[in-house]
Protein backbone atom coordinates (compact mmCIF):
# COMPACT_ATOMS: atom_id res chain seq x y z
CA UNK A 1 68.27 -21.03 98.10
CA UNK A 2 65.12 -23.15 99.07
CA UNK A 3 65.81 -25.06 102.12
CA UNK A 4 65.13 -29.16 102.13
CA UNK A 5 61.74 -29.70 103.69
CA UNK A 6 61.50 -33.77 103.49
CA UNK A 7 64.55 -35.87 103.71
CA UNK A 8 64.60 -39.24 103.20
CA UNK A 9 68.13 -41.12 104.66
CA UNK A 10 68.29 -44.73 104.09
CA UNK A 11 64.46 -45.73 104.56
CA UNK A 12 63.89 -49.49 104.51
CA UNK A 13 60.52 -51.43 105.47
CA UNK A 14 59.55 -54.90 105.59
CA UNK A 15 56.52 -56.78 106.75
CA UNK A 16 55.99 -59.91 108.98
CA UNK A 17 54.38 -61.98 106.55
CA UNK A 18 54.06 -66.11 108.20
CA UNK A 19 56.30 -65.19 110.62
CA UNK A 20 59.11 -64.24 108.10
CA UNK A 21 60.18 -60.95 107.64
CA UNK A 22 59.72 -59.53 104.22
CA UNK A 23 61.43 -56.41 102.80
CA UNK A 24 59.78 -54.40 100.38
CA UNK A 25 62.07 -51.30 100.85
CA UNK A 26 65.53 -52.09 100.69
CA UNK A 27 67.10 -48.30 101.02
CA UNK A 28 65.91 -45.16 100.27
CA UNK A 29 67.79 -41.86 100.13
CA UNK A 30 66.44 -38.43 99.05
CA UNK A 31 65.20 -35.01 99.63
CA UNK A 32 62.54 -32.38 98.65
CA UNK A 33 63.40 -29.09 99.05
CA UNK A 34 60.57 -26.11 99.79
CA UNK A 35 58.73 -25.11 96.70
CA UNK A 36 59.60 -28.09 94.42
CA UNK A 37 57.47 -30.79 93.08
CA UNK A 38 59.06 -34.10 93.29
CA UNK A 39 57.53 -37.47 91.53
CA UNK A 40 57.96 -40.99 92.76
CA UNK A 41 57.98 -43.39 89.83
CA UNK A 42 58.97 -47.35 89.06
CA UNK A 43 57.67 -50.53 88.07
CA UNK A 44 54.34 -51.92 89.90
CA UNK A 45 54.54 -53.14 93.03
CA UNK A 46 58.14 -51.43 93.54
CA UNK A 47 56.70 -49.89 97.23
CA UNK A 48 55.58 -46.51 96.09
CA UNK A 49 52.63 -46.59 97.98
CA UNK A 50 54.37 -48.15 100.82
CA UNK A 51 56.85 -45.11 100.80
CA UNK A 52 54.05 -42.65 100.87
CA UNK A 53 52.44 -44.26 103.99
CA UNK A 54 56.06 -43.86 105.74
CA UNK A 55 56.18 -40.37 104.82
CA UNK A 56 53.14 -39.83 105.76
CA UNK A 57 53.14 -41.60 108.93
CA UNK A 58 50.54 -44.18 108.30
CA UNK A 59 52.91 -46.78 108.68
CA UNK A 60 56.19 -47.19 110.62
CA UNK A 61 59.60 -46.96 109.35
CA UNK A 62 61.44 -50.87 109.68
CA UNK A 63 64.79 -48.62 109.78
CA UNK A 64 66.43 -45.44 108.64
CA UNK A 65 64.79 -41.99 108.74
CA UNK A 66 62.13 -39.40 107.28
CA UNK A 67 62.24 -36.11 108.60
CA UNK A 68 59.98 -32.55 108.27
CA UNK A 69 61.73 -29.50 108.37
CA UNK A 70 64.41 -31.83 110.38
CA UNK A 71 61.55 -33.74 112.39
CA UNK A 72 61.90 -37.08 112.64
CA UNK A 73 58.43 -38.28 110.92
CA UNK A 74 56.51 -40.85 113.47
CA UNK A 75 52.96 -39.85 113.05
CA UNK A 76 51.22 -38.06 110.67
CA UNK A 77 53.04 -34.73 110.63
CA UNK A 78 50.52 -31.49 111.15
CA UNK A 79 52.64 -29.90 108.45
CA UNK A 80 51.46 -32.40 105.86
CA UNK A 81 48.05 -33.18 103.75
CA UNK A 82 47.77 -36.36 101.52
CA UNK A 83 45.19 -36.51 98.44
CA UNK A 84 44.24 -40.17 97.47
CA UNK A 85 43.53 -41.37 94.37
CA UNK A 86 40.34 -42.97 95.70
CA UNK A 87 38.73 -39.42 96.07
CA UNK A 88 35.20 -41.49 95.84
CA UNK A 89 36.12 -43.07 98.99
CA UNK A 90 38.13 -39.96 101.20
CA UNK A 91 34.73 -37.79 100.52
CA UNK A 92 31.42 -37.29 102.67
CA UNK A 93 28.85 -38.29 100.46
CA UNK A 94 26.10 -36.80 102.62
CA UNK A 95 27.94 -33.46 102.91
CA UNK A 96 28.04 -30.57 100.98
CA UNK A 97 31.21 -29.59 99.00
CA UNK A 98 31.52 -26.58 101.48
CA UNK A 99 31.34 -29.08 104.21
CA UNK A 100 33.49 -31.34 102.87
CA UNK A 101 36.18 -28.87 102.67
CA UNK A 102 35.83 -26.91 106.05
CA UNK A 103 36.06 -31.10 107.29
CA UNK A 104 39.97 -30.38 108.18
CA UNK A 105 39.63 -27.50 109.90
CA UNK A 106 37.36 -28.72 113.01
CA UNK A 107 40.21 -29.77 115.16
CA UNK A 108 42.54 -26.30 114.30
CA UNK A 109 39.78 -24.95 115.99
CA UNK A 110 40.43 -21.44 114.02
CA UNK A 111 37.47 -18.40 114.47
CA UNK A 112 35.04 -18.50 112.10
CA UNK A 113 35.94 -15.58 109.95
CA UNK A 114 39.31 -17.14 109.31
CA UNK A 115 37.37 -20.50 108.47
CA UNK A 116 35.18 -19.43 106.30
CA UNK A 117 37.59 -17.50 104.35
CA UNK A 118 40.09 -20.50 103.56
CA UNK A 119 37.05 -22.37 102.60
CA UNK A 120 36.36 -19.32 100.12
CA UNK A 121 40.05 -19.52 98.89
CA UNK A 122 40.20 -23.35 98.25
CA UNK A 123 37.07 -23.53 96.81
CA UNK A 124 38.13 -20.16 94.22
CA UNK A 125 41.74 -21.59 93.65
CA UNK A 126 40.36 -25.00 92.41
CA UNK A 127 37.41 -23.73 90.96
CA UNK A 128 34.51 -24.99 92.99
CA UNK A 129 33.49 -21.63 94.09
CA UNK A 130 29.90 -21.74 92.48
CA UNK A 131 29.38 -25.32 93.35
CA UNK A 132 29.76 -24.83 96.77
CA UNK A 133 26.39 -26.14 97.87
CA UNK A 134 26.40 -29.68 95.93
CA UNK A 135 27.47 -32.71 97.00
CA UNK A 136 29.70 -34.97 95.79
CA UNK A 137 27.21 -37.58 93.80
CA UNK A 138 26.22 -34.45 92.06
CA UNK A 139 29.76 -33.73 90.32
CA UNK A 140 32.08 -35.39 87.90
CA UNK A 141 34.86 -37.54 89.14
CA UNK A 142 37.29 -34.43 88.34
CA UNK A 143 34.89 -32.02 90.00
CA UNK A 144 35.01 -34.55 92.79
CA UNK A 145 39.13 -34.90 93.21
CA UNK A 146 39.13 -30.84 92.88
CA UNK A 147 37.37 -31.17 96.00
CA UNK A 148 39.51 -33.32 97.59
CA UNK A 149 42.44 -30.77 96.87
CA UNK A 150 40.53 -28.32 98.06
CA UNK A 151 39.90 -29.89 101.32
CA UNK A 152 43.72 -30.29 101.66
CA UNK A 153 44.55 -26.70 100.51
CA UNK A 154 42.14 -25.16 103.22
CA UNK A 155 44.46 -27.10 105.68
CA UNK A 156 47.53 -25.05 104.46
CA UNK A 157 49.93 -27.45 104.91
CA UNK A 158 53.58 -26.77 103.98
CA UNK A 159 53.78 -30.52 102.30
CA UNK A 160 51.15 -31.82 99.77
CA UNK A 161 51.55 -35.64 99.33
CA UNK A 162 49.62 -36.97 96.37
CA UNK A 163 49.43 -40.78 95.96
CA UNK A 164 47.98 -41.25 92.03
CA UNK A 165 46.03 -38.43 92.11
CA UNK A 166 45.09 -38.37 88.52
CA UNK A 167 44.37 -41.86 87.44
CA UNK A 168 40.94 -41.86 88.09
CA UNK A 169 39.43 -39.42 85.57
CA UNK A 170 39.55 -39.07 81.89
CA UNK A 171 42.67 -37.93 79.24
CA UNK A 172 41.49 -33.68 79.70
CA UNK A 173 40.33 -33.87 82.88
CA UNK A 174 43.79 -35.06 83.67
CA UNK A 175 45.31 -32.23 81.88
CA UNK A 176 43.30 -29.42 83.66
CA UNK A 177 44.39 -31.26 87.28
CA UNK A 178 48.02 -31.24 86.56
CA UNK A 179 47.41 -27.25 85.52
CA UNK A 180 45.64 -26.93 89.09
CA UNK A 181 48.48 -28.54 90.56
CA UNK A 182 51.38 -26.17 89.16
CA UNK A 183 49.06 -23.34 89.95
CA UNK A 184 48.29 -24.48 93.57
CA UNK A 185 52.29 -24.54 93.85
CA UNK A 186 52.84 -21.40 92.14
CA UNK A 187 49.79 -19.65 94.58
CA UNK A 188 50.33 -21.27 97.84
CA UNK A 189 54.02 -22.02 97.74
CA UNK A 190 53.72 -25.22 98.66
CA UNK A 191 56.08 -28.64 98.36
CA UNK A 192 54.04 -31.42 96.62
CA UNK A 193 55.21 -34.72 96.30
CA UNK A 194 53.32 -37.08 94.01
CA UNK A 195 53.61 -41.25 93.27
CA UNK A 196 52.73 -41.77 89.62
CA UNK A 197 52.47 -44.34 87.25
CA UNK A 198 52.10 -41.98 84.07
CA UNK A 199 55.59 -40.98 83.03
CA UNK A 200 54.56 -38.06 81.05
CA UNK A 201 53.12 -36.36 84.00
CA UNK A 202 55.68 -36.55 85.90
CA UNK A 203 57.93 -35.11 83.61
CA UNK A 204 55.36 -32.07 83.14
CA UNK A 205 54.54 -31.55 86.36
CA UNK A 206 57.90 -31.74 87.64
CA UNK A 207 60.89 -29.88 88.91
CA UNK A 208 62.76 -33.89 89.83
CA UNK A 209 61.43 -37.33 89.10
CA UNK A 210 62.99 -39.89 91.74
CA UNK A 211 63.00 -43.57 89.72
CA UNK A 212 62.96 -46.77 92.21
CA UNK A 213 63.33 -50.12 90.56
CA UNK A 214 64.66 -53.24 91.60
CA UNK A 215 63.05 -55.70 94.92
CA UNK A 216 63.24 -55.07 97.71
CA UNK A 217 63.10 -51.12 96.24
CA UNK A 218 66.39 -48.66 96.28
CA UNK A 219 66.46 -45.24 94.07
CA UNK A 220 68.12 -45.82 90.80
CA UNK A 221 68.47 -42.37 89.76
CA UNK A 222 67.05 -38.75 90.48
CA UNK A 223 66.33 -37.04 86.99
CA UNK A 224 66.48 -33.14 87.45
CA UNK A 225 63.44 -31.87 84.64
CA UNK A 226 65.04 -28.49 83.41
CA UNK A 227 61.81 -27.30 81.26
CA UNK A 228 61.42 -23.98 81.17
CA UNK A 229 58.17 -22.34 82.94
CA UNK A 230 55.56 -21.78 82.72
CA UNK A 231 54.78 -25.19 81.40
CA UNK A 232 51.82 -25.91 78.76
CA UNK A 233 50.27 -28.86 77.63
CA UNK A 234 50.69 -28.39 74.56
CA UNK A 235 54.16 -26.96 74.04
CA UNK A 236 55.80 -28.30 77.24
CA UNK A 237 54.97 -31.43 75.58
CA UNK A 238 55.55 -30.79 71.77
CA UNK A 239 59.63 -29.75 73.11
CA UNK A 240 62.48 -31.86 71.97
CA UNK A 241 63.98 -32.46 75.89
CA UNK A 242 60.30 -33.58 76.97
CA UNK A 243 60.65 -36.09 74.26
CA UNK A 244 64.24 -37.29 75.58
CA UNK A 245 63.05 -37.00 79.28
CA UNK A 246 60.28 -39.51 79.45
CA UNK A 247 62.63 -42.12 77.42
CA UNK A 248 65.17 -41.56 79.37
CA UNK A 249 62.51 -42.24 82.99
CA UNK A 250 60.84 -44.93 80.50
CA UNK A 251 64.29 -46.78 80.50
CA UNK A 252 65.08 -46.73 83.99
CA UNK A 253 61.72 -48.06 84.87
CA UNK A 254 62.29 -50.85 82.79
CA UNK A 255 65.38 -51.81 83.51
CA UNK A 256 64.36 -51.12 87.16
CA UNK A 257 61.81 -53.82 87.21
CA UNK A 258 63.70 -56.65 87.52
CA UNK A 259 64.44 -58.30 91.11
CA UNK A 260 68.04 -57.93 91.90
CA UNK A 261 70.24 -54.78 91.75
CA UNK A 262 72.96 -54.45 89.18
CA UNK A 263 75.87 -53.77 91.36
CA UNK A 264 74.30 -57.51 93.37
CA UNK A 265 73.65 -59.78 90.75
CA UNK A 266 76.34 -62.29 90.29
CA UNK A 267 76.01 -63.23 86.80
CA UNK A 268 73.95 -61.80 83.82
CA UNK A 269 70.26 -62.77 83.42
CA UNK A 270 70.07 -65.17 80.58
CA UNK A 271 68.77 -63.67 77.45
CA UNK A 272 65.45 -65.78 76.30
CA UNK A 273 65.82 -67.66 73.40
């Protein structure tokens, strides 16, 4: 049985905003275990992004805990890459896609040989391995996230974090990254966990979708997708249970969206006439 890798206990944060404290997470519980892919969705502006920065240590936790194969998280963790959505802004325009990729691996200080051979392997697995010699103004903007991935692959962590990592490039392009991302689990064994906004992707690409809603931001419910693998665009998506999956996410995320938790709210919210 795959052991958790990322547990989450009762995260909250809040910011100092004018001298008043303001939560945005109220609290958080969760886990990841090794091997699975896990999606963060809810309403805009729920804190998803804000969660990711905890996890990843980019920001501090107001209270609570996030641990890494039982590590308390309090920095970035070595065990952990993260792939923005911005990949025009995370890659070396003046570098090569080869050098872009080997970028992580300067500090691991690793002989060449082993180097240049994860280099080799990213570039193959995302299938960059001819265009290792361009740079990034010279691709498409899914050539360019591909690279991105591969830059975070050649680090080998044990954790991939993915904030949006998809809604940057057109309808297929989309399609063939959320293929690369199965296979990159499938290949490397690795645990990815991924925020996004497009419910049908994170039902495909799935193995759990965690739903927050509500403000400040709590989980509402952890949906376990039971699709059977290996998944394919078209008839993953064609099946009867995808279908009843993303209406079931839909609904949480909408009734998610509004300010104050069920279980807290003292009276109904008037209906509008």
């Amino acid at each position: 049985m795959n052991h958790t890798q990322l547990s989450v206990e009762h995260l909250a944060k809040s910011y100092s905003v004018g001298g008043k404290e303001v939560q945005i997470i109220a609290d958080l519980t969760f886990s990841v275990s090794a091997g699975e892919i896990v999606a963060i969705v809810g309403p805009s502006g729920i804190g998803k992004t804000t969660l990711l920065k905890c996890l990843t240590g980019l920001q501090s936790i107001t209270s609570g805990s996030a641990r890494i194969d039982g590590k308390p998280i309090d920095g970035p963790p070595e065990e952990m890459a993260l792939v923005f959505q911005e990949y025009t802004r995370s890659l070396m325009p003046w570098l090569t896609v080869e050098k872009n990729v080997r970028l992580p691996l300067k500090h691991l200080r690793l002989p060449k040989n082993e180097a240049d051979q994860r280099v080799r392997e990213a570039l193959l697995s995302v299938g960059l391995d001819q265009a290792h010699e361009r740079y990034p103004w010279q691709l498409s903007g899914g050539m360019q996230q591909r690279v991105a991935i591969a830059r975070a692959l050649t680090y080998r962590p044990e954790v991939l974090v993915m904030d949006e990592p998809f809604a940057s490039v057109d309808a297929q392009t989309r399609f063939e990254l959320e293929d690369l991302c199965l296979k990159i689990r499938d290949e490397f064994g690795m645990t990815i966990l991924l925020v996004t906004h497009d419910i049908d992707e994170a039902v495909y690409l799935s193995d759990r979708v965690v739903v927050l809603g509500h403000r400040p931001a709590i989980v509402t419910r952890s949906v376990d997708i039971e699709l059977p693998s290996p998944r394919d665009q078209i008839t993953t998506r064609a099946r009867q249970e995808f279908a009843e999956l993303r209406t079931e996410i839909f609904e949480l995320i909408r009734d998610g969206a509004v300010t104050t938790p069920p279980q807290a709210a003292a009276f109904p919210a008037a209906r509008a006439s």
